[in-house]
N, C-alpha and C. Protein backbone atom coordinates (compact mmCIF):
# COMPACT_ATOMS: atom_id res chain seq x y z
N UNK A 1 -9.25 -0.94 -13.22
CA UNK A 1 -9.89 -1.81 -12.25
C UNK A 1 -10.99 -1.01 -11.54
N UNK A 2 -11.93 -1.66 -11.47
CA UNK A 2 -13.10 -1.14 -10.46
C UNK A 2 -12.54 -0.92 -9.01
N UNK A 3 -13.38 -0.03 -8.57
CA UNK A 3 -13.00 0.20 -7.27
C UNK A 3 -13.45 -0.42 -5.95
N UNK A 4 -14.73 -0.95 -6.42
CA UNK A 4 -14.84 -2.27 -5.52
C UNK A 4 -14.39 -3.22 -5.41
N UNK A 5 -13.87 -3.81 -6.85
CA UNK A 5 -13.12 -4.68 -6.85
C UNK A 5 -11.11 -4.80 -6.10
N UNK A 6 -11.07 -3.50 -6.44
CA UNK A 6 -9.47 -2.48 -5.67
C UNK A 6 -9.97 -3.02 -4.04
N UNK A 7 -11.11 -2.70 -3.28
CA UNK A 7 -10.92 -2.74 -2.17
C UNK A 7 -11.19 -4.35 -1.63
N UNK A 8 -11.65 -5.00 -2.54
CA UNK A 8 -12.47 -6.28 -1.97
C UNK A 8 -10.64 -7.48 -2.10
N UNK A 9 -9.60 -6.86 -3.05
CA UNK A 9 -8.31 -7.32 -3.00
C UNK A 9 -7.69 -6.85 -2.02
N UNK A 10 -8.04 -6.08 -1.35
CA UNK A 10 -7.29 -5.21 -0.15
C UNK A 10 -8.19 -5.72 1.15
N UNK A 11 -8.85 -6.66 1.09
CA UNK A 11 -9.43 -7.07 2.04
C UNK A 11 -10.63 -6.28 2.93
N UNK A 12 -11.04 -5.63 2.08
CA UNK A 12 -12.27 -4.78 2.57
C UNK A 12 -13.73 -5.55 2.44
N UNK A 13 -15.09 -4.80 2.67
CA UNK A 13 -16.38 -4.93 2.18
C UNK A 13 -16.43 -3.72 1.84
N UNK A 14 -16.66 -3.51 0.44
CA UNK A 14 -16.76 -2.30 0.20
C UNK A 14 -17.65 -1.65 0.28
N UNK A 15 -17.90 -0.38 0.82
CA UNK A 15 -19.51 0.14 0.94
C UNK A 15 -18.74 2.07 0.46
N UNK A 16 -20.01 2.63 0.94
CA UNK A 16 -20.21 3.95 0.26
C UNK A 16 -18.90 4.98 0.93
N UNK A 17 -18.71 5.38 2.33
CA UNK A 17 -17.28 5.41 2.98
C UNK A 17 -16.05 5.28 2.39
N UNK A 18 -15.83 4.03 2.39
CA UNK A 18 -14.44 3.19 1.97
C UNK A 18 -14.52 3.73 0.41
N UNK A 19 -15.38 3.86 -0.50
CA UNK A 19 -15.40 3.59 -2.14
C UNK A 19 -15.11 5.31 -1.93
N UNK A 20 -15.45 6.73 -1.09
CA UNK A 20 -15.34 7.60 -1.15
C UNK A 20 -14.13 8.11 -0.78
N UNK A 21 -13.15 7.22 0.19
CA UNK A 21 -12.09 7.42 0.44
C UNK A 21 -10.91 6.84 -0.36
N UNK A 22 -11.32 5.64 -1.09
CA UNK A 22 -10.46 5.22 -2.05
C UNK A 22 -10.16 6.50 -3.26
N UNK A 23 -11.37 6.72 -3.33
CA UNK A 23 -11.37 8.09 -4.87
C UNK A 23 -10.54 9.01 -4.08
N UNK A 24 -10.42 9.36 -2.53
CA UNK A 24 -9.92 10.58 -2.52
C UNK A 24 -7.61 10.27 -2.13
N UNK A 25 -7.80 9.20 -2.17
CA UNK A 25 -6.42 8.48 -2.48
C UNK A 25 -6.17 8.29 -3.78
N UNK A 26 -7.01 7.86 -4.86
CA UNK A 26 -6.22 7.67 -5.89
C UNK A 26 -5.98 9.26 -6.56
N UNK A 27 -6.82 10.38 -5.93
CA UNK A 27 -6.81 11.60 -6.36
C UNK A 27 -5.10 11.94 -5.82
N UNK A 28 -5.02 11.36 -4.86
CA UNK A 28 -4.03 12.26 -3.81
C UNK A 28 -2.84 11.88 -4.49
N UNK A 29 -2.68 10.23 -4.81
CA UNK A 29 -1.60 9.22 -5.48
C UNK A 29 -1.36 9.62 -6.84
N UNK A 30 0.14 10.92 -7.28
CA UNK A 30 0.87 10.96 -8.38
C UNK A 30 0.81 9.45 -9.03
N UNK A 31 0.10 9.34 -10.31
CA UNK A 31 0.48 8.99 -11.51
C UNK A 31 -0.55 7.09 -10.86
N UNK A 32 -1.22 7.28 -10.00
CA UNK A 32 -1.94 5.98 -9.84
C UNK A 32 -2.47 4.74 -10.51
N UNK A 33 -2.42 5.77 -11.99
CA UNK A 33 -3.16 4.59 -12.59
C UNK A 33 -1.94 3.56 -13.09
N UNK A 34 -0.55 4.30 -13.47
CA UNK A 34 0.57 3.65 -13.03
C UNK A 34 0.82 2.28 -12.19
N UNK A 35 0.27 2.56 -11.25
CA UNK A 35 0.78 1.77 -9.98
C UNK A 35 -0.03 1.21 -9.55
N UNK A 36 -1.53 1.52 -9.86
CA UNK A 36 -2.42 0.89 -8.94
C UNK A 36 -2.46 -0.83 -9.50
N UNK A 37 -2.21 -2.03 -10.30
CA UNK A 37 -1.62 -2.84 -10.28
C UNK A 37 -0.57 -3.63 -9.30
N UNK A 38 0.33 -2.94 -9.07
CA UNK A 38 1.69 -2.92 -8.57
C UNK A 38 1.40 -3.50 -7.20
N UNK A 39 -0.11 -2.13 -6.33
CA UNK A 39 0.06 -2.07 -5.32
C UNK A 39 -0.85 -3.65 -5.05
N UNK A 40 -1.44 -3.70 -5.90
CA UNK A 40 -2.06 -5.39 -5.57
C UNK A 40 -1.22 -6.24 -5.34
N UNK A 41 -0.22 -6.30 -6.66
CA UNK A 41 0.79 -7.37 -6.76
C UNK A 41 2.08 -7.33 -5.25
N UNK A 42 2.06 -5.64 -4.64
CA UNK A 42 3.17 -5.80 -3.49
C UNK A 42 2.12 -6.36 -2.15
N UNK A 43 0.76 -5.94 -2.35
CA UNK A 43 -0.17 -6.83 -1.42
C UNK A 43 0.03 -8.34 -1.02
N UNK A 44 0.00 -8.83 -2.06
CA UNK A 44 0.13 -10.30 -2.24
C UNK A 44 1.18 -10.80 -1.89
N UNK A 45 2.35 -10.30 -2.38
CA UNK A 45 3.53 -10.51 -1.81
C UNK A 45 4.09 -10.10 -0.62
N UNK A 46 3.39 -9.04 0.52
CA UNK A 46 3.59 -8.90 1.50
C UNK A 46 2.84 -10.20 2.88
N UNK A 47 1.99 -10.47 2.50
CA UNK A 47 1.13 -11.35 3.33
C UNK A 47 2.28 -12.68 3.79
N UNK A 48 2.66 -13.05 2.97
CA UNK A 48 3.97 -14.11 3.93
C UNK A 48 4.95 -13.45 5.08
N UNK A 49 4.84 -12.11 4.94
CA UNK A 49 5.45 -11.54 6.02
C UNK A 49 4.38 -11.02 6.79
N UNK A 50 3.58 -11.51 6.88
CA UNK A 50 2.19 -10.49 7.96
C UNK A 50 2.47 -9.11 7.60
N UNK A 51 2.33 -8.56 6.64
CA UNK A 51 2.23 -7.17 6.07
C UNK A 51 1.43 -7.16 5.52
N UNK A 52 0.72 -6.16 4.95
CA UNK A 52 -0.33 -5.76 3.96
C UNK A 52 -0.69 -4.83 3.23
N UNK A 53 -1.45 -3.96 2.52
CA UNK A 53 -1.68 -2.52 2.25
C UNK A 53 -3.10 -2.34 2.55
N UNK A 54 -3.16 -0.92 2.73
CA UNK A 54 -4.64 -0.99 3.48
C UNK A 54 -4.86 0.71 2.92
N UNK A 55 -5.98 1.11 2.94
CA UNK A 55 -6.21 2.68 3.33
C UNK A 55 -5.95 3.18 4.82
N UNK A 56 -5.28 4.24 4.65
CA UNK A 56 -4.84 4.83 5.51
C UNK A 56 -6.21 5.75 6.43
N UNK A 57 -6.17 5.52 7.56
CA UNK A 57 -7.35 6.52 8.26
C UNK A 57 -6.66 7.35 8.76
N UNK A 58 -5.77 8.18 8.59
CA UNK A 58 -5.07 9.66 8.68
C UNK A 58 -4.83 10.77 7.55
N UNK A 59 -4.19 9.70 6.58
CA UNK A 59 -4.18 10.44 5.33
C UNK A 59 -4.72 10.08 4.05
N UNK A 60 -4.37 10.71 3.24
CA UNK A 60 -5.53 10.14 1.81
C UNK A 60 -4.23 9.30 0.88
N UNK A 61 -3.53 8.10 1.78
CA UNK A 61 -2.50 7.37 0.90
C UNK A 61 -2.96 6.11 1.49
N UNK A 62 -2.64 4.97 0.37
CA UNK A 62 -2.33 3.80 0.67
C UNK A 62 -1.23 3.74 2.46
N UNK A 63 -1.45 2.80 2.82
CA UNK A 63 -0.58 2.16 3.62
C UNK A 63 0.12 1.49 3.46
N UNK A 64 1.50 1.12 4.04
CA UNK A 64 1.72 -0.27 4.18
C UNK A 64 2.33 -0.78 5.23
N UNK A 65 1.33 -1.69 6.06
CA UNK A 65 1.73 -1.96 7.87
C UNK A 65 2.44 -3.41 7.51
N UNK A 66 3.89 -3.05 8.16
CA UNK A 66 4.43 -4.30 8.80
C UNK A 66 3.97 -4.81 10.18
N UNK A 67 3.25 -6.05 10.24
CA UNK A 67 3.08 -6.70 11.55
C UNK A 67 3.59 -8.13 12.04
N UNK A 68 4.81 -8.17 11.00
CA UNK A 68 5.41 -9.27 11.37
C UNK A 68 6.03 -9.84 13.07
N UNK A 69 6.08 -11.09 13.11
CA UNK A 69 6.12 -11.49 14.83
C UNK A 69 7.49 -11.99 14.97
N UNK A 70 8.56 -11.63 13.70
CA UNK A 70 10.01 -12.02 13.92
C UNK A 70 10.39 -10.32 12.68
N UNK A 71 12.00 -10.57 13.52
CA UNK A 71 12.86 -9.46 13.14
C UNK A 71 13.36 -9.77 11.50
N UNK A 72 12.82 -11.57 11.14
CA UNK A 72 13.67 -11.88 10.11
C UNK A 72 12.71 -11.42 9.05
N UNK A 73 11.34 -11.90 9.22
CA UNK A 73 10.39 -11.26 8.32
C UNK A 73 9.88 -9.79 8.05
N UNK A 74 10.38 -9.50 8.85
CA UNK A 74 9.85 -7.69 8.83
C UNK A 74 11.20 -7.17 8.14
N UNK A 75 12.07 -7.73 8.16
CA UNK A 75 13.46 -7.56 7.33
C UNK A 75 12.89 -7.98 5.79
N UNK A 76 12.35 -8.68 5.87
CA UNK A 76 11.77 -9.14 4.27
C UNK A 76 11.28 -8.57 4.04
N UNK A 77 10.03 -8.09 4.60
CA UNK A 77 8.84 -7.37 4.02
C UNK A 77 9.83 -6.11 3.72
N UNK A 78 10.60 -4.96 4.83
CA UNK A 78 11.24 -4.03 4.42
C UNK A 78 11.64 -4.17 3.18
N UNK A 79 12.40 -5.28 2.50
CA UNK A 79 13.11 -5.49 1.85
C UNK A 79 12.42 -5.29 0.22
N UNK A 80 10.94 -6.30 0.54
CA UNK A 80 10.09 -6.03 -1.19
C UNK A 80 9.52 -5.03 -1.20
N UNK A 81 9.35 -4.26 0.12
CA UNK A 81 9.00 -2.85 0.30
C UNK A 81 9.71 -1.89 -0.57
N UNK A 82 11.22 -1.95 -0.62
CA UNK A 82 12.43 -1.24 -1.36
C UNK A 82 12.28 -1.74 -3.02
N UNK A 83 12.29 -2.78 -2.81
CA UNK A 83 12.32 -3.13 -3.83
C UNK A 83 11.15 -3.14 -5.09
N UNK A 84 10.33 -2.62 -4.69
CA UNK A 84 8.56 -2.44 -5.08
C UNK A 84 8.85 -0.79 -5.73
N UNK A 85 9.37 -0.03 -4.46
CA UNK A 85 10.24 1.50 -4.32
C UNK A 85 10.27 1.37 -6.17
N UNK A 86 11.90 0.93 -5.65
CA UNK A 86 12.98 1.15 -6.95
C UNK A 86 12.16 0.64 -8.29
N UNK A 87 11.97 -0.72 -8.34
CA UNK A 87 11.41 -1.39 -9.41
C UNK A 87 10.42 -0.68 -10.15
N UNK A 88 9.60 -0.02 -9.30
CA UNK A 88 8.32 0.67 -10.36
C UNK A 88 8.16 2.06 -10.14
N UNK A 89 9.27 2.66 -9.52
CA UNK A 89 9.64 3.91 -9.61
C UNK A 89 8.40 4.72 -8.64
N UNK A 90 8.05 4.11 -7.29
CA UNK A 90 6.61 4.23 -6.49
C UNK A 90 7.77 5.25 -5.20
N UNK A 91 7.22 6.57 -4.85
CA UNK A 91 7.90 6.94 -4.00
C UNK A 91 7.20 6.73 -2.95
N UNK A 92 7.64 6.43 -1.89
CA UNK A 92 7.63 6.07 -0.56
C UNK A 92 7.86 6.58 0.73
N UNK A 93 7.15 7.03 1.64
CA UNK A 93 7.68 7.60 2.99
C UNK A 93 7.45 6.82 4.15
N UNK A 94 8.55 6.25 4.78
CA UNK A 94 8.46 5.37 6.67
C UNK A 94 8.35 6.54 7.00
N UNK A 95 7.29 6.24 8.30
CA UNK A 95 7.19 6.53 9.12
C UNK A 95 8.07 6.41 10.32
N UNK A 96 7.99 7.48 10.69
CA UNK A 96 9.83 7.33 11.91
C UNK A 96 8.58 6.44 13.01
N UNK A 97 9.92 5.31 13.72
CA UNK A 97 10.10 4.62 14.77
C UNK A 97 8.31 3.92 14.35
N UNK A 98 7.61 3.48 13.63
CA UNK A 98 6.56 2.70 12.92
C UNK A 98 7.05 1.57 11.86
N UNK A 99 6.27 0.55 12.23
CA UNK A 99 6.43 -0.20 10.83
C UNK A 99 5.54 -0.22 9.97
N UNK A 100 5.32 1.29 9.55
CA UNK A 100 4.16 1.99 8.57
C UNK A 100 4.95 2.80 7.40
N UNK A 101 4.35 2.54 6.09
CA UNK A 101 4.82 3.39 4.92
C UNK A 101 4.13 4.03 4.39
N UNK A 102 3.66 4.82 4.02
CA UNK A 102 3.03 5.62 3.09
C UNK A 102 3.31 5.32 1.37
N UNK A 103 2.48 5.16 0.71
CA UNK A 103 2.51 5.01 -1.07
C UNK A 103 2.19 6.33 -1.89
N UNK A 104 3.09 7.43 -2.14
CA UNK A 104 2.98 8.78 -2.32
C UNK A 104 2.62 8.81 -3.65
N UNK A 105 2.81 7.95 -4.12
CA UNK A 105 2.82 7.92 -5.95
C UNK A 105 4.02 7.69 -6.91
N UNK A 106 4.21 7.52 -8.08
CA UNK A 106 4.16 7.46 -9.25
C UNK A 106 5.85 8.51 -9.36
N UNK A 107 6.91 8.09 -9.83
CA UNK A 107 8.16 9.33 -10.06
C UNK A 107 8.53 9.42 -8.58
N UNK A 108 9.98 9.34 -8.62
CA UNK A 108 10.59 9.90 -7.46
C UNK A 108 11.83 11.01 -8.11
């Protein structure tokens, strides 16, 4: 997939910045080309829970912010969060006391 096209699914405008920080995430992201699919498809499926994936402006990983406005949906989103985990073998780090994840890559 193009990489404009990667960010314009992630809800971006892509310009010269964003397209330079995407390269330095998929550099950072074990086994990406793996997953980078995946992370569209857990995109899509997070948005009924007000979640999403985004680039991270701290580190050079995907995100993934829970901003759900009930305890029942942020329980969901956790939930295809795990299940995104296990299913495609994507290792994962929460962030303590955040409803933020990190997308480390590819093998756990």
């Amino acid at each position: 997939m193009q990489n404009d096209a990667m960010l314009t699914q992630l809800g971006y405008v892509p310009n010269e910045a964003l397209m330079e920080q995407l390269k330095r995430i998929q550099k950072n992201t074990l086994g990406y080309e793996k997953i980078e699919k995946h992370i569209l498809d857990l995109n899509d499926h997070l948005k009924v829970n007000n979640a999403y994936v985004a680039l991270s402006n701290s580190k050079d990983y995907f995100k993934i912010k829970i901003e759900s406005p009930t305890p029942g949906l942020a329980g969901e989103a956790h939930e295809k969060i795990q299940h995104f985990s296990e299913k495609f073998k994507v290792k994962i780090e929460k962030l303590p006391k955040k409803e933020t994840y990190y997308i480390l890559g590819y093998g756990q």
